[in-house]
N, C-alpha and C. Protein backbone atom coordinates (compact mmCIF):
# COMPACT_ATOMS: atom_id res chain seq x y z
N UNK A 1 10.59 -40.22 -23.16
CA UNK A 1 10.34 -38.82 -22.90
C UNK A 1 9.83 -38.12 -24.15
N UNK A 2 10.31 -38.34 -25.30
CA UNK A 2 9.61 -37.72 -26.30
C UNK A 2 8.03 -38.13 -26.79
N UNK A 3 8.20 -39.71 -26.43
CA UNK A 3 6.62 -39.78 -26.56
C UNK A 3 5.49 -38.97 -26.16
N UNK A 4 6.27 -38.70 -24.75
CA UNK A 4 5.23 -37.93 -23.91
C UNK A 4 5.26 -36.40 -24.40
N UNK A 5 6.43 -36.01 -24.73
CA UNK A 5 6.22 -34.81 -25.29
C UNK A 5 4.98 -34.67 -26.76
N UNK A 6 5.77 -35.81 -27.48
CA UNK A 6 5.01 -35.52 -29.12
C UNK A 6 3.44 -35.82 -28.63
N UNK A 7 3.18 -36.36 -27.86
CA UNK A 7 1.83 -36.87 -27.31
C UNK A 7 0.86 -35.72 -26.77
N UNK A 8 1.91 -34.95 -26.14
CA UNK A 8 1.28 -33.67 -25.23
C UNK A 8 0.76 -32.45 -26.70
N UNK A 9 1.88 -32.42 -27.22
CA UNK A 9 2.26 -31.64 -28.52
C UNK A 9 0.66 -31.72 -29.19
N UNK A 10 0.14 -33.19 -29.74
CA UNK A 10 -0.35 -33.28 -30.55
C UNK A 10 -2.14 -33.20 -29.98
N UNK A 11 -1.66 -33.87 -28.36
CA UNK A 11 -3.35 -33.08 -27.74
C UNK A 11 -3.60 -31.64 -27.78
N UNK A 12 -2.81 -30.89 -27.81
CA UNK A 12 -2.82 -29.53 -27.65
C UNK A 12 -2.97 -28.86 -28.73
N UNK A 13 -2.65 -29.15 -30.31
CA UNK A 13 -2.64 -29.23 -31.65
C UNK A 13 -4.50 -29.48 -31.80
N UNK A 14 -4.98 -30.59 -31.45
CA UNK A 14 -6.23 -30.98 -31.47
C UNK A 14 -6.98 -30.07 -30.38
N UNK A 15 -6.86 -29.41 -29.73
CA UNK A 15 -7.73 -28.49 -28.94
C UNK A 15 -7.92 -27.05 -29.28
N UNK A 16 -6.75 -27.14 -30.07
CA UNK A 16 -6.83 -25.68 -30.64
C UNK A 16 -7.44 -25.81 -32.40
N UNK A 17 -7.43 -26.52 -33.12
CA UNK A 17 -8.00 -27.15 -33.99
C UNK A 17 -9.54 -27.15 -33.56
N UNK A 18 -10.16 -27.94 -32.86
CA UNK A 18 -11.29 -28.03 -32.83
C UNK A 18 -11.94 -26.47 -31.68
N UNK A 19 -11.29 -25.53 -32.12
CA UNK A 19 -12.36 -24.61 -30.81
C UNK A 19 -12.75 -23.75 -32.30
N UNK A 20 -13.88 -23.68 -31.80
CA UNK A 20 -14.77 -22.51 -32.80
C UNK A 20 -13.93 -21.23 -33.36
N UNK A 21 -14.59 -20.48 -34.21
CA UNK A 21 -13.79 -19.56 -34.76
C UNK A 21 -14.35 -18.44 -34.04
N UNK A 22 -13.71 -17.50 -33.30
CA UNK A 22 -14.73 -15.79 -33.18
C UNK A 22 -15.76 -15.56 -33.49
N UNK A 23 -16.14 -15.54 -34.96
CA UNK A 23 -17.00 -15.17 -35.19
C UNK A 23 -18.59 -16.08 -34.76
N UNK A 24 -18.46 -17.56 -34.92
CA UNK A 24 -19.08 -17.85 -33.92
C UNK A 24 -19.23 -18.00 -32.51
N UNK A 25 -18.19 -17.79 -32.32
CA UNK A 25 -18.29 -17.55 -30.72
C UNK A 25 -19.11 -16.32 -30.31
N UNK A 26 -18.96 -15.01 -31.28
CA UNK A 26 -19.64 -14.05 -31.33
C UNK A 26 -21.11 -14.06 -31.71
N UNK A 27 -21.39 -14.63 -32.74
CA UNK A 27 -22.89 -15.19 -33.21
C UNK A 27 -23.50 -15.77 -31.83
N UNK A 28 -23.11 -17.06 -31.55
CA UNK A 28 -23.67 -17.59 -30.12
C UNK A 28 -23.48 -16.47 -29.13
N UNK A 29 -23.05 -15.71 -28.93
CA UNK A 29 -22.71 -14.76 -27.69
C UNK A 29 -24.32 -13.99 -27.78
N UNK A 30 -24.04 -13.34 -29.12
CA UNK A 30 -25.54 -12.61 -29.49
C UNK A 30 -26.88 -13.22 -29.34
N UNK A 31 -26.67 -14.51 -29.82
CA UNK A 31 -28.14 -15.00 -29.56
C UNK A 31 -28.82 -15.74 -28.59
N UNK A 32 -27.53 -16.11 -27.69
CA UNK A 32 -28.21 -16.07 -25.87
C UNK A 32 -28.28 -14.67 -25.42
N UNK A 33 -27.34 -13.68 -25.86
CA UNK A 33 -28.13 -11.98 -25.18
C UNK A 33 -29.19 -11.57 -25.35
N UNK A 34 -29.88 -12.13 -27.05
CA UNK A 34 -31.20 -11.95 -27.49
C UNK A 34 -32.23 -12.29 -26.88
N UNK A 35 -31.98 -13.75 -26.40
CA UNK A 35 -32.86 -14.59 -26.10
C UNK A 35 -33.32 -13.99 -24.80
N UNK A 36 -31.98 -13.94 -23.94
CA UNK A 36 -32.31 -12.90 -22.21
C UNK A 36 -33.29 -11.70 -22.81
N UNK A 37 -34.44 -11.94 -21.51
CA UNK A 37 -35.23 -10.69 -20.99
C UNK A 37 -33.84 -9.42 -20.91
N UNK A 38 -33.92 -7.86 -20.54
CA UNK A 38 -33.64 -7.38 -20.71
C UNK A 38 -34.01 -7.10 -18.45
N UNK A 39 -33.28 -7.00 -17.88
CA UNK A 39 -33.13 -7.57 -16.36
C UNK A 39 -33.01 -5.64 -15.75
N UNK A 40 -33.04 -4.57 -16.53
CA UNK A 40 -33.62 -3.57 -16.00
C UNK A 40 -34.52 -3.03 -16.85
N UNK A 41 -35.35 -3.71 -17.61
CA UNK A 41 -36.53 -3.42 -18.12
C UNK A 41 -37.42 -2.40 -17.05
N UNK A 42 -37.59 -3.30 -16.24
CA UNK A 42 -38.44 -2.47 -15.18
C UNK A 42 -38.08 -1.59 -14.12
N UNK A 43 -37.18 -1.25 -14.40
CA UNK A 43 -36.37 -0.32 -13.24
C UNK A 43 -36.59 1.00 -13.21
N UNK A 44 -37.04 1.97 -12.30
CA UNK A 44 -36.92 3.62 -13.06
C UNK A 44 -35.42 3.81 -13.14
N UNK A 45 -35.14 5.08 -13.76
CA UNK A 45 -34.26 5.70 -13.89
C UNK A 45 -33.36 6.12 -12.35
N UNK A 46 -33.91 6.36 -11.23
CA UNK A 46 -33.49 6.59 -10.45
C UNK A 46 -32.93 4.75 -9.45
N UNK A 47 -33.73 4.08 -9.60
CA UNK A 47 -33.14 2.32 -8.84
C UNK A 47 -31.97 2.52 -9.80
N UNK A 48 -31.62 2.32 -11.48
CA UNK A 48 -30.88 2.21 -12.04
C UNK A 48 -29.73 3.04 -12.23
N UNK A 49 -29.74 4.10 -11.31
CA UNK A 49 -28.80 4.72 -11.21
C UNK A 49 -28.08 5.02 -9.55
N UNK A 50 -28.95 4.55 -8.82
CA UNK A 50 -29.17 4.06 -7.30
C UNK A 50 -28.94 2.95 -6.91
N UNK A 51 -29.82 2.04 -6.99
CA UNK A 51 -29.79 0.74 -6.39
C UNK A 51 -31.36 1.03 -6.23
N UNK A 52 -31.30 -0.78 -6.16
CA UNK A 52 -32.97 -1.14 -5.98
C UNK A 52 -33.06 -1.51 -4.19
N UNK A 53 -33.85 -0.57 -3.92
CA UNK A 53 -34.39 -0.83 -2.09
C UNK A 53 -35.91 0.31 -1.96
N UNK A 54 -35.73 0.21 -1.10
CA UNK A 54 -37.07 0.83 -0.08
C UNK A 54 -36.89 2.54 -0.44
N UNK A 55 -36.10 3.03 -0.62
CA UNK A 55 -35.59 3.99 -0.51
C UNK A 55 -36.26 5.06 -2.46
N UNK A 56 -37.00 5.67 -2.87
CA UNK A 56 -37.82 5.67 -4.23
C UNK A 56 -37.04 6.93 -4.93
N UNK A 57 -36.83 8.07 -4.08
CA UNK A 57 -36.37 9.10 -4.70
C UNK A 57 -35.20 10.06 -3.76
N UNK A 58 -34.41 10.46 -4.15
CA UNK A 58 -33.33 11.31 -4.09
C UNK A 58 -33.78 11.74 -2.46
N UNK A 59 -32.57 11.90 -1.52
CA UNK A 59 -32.71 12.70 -0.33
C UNK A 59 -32.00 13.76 -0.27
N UNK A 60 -32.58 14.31 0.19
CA UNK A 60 -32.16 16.06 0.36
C UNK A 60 -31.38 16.34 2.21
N UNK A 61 -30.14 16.30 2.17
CA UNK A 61 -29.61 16.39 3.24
C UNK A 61 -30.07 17.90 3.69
N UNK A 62 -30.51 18.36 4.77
CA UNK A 62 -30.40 19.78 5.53
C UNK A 62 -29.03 20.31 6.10
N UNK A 63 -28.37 21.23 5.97
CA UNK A 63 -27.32 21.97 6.77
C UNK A 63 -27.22 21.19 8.35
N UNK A 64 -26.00 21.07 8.87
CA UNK A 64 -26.02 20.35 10.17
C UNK A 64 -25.66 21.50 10.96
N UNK A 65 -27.20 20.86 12.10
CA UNK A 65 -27.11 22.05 13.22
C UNK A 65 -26.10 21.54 14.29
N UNK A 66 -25.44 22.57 14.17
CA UNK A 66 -24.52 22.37 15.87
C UNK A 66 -24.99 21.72 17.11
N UNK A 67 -25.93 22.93 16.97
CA UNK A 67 -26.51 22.60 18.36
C UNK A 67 -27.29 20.85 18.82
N UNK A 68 -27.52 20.10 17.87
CA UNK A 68 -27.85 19.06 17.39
C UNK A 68 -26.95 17.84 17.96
N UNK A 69 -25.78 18.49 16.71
CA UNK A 69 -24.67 17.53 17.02
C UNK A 69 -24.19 17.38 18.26
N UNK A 70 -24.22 18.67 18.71
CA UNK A 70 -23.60 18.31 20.53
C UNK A 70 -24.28 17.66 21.82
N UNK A 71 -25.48 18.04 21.10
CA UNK A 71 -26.44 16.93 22.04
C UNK A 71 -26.44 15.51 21.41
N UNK A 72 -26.14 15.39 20.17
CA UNK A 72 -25.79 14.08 20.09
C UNK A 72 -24.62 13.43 20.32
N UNK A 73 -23.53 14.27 20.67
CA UNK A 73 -22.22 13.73 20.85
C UNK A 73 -22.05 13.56 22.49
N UNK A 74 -22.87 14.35 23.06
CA UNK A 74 -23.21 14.09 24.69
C UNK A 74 -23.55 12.51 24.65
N UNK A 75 -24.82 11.93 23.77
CA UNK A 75 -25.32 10.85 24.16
C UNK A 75 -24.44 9.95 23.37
N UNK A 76 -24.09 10.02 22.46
CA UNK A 76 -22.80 8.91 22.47
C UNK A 76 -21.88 9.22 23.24
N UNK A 77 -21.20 10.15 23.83
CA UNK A 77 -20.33 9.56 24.26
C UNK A 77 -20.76 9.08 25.99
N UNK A 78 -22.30 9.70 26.45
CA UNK A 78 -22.67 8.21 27.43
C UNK A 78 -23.00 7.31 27.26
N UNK A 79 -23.76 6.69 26.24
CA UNK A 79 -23.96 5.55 25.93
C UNK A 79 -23.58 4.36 24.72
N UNK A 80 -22.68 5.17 23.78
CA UNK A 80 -21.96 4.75 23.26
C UNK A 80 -20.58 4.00 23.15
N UNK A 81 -20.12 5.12 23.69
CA UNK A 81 -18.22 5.41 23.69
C UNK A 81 -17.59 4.37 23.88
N UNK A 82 -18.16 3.66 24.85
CA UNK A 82 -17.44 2.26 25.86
C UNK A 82 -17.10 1.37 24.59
N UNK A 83 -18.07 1.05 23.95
CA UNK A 83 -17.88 -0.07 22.78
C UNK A 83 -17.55 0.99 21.62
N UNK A 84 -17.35 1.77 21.27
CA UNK A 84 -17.58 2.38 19.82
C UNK A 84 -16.91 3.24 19.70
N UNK A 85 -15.62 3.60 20.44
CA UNK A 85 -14.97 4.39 20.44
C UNK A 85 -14.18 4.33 19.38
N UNK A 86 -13.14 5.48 18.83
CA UNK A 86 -12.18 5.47 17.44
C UNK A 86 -11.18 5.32 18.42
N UNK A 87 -10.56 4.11 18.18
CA UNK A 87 -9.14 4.03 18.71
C UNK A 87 -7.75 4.51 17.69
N UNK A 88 -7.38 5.61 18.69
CA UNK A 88 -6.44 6.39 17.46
C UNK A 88 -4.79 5.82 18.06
């Protein structure tokens, strides 16, 4: 049993021994970030603060008309409701 211990002991001694120091770990960190293109280079300001789709500039919601909604709540609830109802 102690073999296996001093054995375990001394792989674990050697793994921590051989791992790099920070500061290269940090050096290498930097110079694969360097190396990367820069992946919103081409983005406007608005995808990059949005999301990238079909969709180019800001929407402007209008005030909701009543009268609107109730004709739309007529047609969901005939042709909707059955499947799509809020079960409370």
């Amino acid at each position: 049993m102690k073999t296996i211990s001093l054995f375990t002991i001394s792989i674990l001694i050697g793994i921590a021994a051989c791992r790099p120091s920070d500061d290269e770990i940090k050096a290498a960190w930097n110079e694969t970030r360097a190396s990367k293109p820069d992946p919103f280079a081409n983005l406007t300001a608005f995808e990059r603060d949005h999301g990238v789709g079909p969709i180019k500039e800001a929407v402007k919601l209008e005030p909701i008309s009543i009268a609107l909604a109730k004709t739309g709540e007529k047609t969901f609830e005939n042709k909707c409701y059955a499947c799509h109802r809020i079960d409370t």
